[in-house]
Protein backbone atom coordinates (compact mmCIF):
# COMPACT_ATOMS: atom_id res chain seq x y z
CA UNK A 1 17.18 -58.48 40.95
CA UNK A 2 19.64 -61.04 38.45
CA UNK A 3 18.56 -60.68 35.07
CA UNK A 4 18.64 -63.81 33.03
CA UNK A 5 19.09 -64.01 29.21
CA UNK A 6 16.87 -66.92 27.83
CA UNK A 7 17.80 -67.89 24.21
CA UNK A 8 14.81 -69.63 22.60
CA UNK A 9 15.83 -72.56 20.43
CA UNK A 10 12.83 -73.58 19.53
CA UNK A 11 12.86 -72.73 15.83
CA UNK A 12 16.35 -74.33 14.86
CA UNK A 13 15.25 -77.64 17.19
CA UNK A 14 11.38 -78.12 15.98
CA UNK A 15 12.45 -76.83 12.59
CA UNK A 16 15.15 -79.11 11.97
CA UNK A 17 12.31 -81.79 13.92
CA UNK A 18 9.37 -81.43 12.21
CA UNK A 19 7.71 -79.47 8.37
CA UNK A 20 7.21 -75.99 8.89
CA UNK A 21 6.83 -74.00 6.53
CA UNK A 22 9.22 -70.94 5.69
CA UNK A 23 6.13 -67.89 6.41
CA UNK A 24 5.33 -70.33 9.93
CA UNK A 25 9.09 -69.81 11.23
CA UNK A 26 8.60 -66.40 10.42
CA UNK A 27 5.86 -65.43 12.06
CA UNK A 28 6.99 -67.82 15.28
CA UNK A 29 10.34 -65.72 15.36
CA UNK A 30 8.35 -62.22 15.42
CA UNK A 31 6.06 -63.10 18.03
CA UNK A 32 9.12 -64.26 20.50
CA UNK A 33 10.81 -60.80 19.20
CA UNK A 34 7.66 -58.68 19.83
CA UNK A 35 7.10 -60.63 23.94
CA UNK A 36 10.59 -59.60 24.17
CA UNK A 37 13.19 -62.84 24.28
CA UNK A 38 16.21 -61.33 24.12
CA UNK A 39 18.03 -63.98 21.78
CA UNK A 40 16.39 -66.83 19.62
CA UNK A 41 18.46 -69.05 17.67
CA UNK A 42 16.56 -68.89 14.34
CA UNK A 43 18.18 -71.97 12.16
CA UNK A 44 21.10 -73.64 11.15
CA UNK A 45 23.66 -73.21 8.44
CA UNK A 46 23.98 -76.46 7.44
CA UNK A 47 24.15 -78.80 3.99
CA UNK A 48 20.41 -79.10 3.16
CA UNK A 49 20.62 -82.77 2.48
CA UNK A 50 21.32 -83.99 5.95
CA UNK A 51 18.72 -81.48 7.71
CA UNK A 52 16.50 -80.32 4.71
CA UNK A 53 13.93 -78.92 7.23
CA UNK A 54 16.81 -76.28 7.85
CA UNK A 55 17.08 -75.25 3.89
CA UNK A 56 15.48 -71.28 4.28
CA UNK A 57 18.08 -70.03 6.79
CA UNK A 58 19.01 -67.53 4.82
CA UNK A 59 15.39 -66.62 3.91
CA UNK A 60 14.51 -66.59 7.40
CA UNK A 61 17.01 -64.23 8.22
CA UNK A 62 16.47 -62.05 5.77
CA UNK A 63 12.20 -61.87 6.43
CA UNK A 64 12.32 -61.73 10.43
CA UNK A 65 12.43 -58.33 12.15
CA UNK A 66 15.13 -56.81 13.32
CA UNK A 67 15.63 -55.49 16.69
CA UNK A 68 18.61 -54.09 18.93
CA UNK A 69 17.56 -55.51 21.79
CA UNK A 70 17.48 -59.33 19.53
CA UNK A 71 20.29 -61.13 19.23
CA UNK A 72 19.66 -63.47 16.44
CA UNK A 73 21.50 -66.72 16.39
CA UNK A 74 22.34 -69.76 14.48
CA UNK A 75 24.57 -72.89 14.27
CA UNK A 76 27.28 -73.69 11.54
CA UNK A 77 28.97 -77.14 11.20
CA UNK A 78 32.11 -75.72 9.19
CA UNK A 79 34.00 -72.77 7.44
CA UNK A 80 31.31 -72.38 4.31
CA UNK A 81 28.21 -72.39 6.70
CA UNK A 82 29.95 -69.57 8.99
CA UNK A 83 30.38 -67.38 5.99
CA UNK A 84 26.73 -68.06 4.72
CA UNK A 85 25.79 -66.34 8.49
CA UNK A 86 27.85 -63.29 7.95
CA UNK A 87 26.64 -63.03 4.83
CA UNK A 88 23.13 -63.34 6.23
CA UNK A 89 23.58 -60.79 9.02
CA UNK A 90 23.83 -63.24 12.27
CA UNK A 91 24.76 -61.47 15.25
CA UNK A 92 26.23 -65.24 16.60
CA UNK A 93 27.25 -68.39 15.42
CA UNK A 94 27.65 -71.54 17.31
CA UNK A 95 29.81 -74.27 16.29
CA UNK A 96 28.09 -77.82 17.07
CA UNK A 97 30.95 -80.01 18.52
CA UNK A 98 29.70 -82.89 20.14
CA UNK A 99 31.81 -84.40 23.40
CA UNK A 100 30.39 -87.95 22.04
CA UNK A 101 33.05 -89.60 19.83
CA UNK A 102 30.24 -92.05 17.78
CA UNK A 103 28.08 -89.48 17.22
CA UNK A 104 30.40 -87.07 15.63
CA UNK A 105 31.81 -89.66 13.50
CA UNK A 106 28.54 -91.16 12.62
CA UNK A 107 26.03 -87.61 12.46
CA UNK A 108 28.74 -85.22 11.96
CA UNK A 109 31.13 -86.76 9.26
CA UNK A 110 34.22 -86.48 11.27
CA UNK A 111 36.03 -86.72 14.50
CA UNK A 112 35.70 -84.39 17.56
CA UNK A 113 39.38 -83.69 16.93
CA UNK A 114 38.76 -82.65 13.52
CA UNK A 115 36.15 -80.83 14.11
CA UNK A 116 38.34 -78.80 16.97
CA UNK A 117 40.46 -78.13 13.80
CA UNK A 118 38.12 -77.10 12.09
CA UNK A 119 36.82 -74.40 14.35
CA UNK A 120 40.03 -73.34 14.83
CA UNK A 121 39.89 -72.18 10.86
CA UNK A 122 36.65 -70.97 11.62
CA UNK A 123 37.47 -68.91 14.46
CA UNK A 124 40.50 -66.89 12.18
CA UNK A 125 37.14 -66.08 9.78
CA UNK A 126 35.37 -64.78 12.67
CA UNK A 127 37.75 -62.67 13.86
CA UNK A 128 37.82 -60.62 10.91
CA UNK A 129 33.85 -60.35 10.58
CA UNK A 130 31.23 -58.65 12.51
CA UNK A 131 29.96 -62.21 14.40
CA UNK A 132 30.27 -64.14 17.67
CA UNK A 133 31.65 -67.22 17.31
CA UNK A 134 31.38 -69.56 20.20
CA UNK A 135 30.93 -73.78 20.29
CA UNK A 136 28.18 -76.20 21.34
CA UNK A 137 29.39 -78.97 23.55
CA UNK A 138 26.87 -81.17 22.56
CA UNK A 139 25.72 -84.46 24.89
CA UNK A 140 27.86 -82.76 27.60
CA UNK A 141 26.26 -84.87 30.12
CA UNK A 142 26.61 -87.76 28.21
CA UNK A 143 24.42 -89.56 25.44
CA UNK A 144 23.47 -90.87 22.86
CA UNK A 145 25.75 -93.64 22.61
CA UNK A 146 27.83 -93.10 25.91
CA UNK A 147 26.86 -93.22 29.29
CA UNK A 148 26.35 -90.33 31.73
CA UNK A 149 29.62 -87.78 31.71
CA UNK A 150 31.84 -86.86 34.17
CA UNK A 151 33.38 -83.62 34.18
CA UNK A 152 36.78 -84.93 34.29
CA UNK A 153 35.61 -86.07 30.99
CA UNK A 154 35.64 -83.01 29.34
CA UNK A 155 38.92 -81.63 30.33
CA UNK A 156 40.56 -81.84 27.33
CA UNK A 157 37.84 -80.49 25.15
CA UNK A 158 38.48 -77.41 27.25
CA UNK A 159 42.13 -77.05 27.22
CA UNK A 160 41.71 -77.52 23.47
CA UNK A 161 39.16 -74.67 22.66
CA UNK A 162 41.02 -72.06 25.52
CA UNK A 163 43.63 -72.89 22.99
CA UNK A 164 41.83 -71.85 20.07
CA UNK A 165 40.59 -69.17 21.78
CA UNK A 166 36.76 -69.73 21.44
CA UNK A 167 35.22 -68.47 24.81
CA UNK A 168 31.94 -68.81 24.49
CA UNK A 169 30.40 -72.17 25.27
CA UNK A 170 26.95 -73.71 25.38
CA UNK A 171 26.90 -76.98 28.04
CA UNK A 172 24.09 -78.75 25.96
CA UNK A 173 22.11 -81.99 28.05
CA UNK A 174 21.31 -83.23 24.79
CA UNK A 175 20.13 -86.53 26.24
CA UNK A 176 18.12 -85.32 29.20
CA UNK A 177 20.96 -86.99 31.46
CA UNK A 178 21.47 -84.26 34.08
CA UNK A 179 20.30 -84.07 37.41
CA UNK A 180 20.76 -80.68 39.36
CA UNK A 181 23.96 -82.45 41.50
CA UNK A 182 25.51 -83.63 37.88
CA UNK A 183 24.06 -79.96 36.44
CA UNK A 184 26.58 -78.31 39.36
CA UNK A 185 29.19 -80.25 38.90
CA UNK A 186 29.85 -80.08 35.16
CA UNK A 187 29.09 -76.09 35.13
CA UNK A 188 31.25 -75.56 38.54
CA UNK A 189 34.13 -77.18 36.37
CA UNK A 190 33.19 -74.82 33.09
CA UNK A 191 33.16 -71.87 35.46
CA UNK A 192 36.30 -72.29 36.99
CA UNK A 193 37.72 -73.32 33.66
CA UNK A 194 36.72 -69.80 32.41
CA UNK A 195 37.37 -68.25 35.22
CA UNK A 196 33.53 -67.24 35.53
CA UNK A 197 29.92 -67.58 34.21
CA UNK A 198 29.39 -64.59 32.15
CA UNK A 199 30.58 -66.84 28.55
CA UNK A 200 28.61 -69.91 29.82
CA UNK A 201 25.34 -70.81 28.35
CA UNK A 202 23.39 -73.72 29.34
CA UNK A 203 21.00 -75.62 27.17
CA UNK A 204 18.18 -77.53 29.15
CA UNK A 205 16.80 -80.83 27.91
CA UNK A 206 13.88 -81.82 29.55
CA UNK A 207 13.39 -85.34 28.40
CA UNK A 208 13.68 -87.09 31.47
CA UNK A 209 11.71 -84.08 33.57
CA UNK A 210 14.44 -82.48 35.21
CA UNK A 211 14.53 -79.40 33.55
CA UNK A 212 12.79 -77.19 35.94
CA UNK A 213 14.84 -78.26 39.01
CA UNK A 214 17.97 -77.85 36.85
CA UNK A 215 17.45 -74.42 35.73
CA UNK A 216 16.78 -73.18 39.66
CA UNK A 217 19.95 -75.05 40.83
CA UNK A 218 22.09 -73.52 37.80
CA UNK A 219 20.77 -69.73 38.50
CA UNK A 220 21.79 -70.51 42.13
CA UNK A 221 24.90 -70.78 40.53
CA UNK A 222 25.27 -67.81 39.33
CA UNK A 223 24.50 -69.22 35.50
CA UNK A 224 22.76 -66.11 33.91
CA UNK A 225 22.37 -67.12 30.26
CA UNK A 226 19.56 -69.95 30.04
CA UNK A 227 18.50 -71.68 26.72
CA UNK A 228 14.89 -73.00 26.32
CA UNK A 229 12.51 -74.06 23.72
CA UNK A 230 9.12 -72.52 23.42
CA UNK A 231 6.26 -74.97 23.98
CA UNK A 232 9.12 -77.80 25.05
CA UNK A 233 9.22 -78.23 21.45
CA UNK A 234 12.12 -79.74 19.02
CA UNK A 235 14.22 -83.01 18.89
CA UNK A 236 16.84 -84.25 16.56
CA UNK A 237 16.60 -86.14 13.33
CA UNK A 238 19.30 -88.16 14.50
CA UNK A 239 17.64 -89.18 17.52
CA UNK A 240 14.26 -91.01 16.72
CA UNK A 241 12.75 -92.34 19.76
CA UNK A 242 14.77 -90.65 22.05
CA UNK A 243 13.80 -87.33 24.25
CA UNK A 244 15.57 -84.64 22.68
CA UNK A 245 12.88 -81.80 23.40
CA UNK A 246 14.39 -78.27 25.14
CA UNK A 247 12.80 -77.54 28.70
CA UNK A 248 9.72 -75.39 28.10
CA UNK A 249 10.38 -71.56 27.62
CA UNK A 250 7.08 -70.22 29.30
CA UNK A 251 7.40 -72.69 32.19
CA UNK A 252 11.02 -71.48 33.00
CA UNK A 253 10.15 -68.14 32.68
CA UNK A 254 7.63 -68.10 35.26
CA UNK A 255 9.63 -70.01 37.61
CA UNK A 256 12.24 -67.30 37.58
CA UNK A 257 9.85 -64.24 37.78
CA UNK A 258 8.08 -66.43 40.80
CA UNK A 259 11.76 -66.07 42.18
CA UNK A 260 12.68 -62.64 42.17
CA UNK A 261 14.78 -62.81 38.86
CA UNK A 262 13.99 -61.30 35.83
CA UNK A 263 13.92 -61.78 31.94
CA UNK A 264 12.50 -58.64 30.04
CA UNK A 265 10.01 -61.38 28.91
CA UNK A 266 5.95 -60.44 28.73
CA UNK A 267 4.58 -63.90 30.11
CA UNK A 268 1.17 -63.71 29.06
CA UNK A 269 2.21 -62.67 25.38
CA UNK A 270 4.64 -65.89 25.40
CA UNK A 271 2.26 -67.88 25.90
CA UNK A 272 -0.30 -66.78 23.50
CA UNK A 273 2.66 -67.46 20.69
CA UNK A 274 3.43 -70.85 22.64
CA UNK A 275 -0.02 -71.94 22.05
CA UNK A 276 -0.23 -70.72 18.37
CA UNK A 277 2.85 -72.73 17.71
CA UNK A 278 2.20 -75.95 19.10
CA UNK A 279 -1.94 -76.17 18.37
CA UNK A 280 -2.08 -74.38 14.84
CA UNK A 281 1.39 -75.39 13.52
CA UNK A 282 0.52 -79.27 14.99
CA UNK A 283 4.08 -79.63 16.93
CA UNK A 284 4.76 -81.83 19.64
CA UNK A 285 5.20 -80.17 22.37
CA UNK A 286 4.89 -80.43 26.21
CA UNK A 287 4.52 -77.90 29.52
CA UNK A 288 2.57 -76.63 32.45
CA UNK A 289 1.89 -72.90 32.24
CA UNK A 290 0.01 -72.92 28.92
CA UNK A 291 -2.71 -74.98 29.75
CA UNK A 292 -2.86 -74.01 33.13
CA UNK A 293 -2.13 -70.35 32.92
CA UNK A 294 0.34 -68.36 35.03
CA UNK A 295 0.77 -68.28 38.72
CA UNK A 296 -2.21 -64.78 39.23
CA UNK A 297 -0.01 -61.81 38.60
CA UNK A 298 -0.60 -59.92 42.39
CA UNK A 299 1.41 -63.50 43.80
CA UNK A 300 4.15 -63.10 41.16
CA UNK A 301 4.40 -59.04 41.97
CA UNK A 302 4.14 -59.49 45.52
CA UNK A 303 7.26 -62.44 45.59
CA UNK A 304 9.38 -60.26 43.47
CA UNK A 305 8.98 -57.29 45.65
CA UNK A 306 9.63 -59.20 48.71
CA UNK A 307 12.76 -61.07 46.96
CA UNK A 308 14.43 -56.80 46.08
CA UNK A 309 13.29 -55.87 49.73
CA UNK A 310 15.41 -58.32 51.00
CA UNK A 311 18.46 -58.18 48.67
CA UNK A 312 18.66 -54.52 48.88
């Protein structure tokens, strides 16, 4: 069987979304640790003025537990907020660069070419500290303000970070554009500009409701490194009115145990935190499995089994 890594996002995205309170984040980051996601992306580093619902990263990080097999994540929007993460003990750091030229200059203060500059100084830091540093590519498949994205149109945000050296990219469908042709096109070019998947993460939107299909086509692709949001939770301040929510963790999990793969994720225990954090904590949220429960475990068994037998 493929394993897949899912990173849940849910606590940067519904954090930076909605008011939760410092102990809630907490306890919603221990409860993915204990069903076993293997890396949750816990806040963002990041001036408290512009996302104020982001302000306790660093308490966060120091409260949540702490686990070998958890890598615990975060994003940074310049040099100062990738040194508050080392100082906080991140094991990576994601730059947010955004492929749309009006947002960056309007939500992110400065060009996409100066921010390529700037994670270029930020990538010298990292190499000298105990951190990952890789890069968003935010509205990769186009949005807010431009029209779906071709991936011709990202060629020379590639070339550029190859140059810098930052090898570790998240293709983020910020806007919900992608369908599964458009999701193998763009991540067929990022693959071949890497010369593989194995640095390629993918972050699902699912506010147009193509999520699920897009996952199964990328994981046909080899794509092995999946990021989700528990509950379909999250959005962007930024981006009022607009779909901005992750595709649901619990629902993508069961579609890849349902197809042989597997995620070192306890279903049922997801779920119980998926509920807790979208009916006690009050946060919009959206999926399938949660309400309905999971696909009976014997079916799920018996189609994994079946999928080994006939890959052995």
């Amino acid at each position: 069987m493929t394993d897949i890594r899912i990173r849940d996002i849910a606590p940067r995205l519904a954090g930076q979304a909605h008011p939760i309170g410092t102990d809630d984040k907490i306890r919603l980051i221990d409860a993915m640790t204990d069903a076993g996601v293997p890396a949750i992306e816990v806040s963002s580093f990041v001036r408290p003025d512009l996302i104020p619902g982001l302000a306790d990263a660093a308490e966060v990080f120091r409260r949540i537990k702490r686990s070998p097999d958890v890598s615990l994540e975060c994003c940074v929007g310049n040099e100062r907020g990738l040194q508050r993460a080392i100082d906080a003990g991140v094991d990576a750091a994601w730059f947010l660069l955004s492929a749309d030229e009006d947002f960056a200059r309007q939500n992110i203060g400065r060009s996409t070419e100066e921010s390529l500059l700037e994670l270029e100084r930020m990538q010298k830091l990292a190499s000298s500290a105990a951190i990952t540093l890789g890069t968003y590519i935010i509205f990769a498949w186009g949005g807010p303000t431009s029209p779906p994205r071709r991936a011709s149109d990202l060629a020379h945000l590639s070339r550029r970070l190859r140059e810098i050296g930052v090898r570790e990219w998240i293709l983020a469908d910020s806007s919900g554009y992608a369908s599964p042709t458009d999701a193998r096109e763009l991540v067929t070019f990022a693959i071949n500009e890497l010369g593989g998947s194995e640095k390629i993460t993918v972050q699902i939107h699912d506010g147009r409701g193509m999520g699920l299909a897009n996952v199964a086509e990328l994981v046909g692709l080899g794509i092995t490194r999946i990021d989700t949001a528990l509950a379909g939770s999250g959005g962007h301040p930024a981006m009022r009115g607009t779909p901005g929510a992750g595709v649901c963790t619990e629902d993508v999990v069961q579609l890849l145990h349902l197809e042989g793969y597997t995620t070192g994720i306890d279903l049922p225990q997801l779920i119980s935190a998926a509920n807790w954090f979208a009916d006690t904590l009050d946060v919009p949220s959206k999926g399938f499995v949660r309400h309905a429960g999971p696909v009976p475990v014997d079916s799920a068994t018996s189609r994994s089994a079946e999928f080994e037998w006939r890959t052995a």
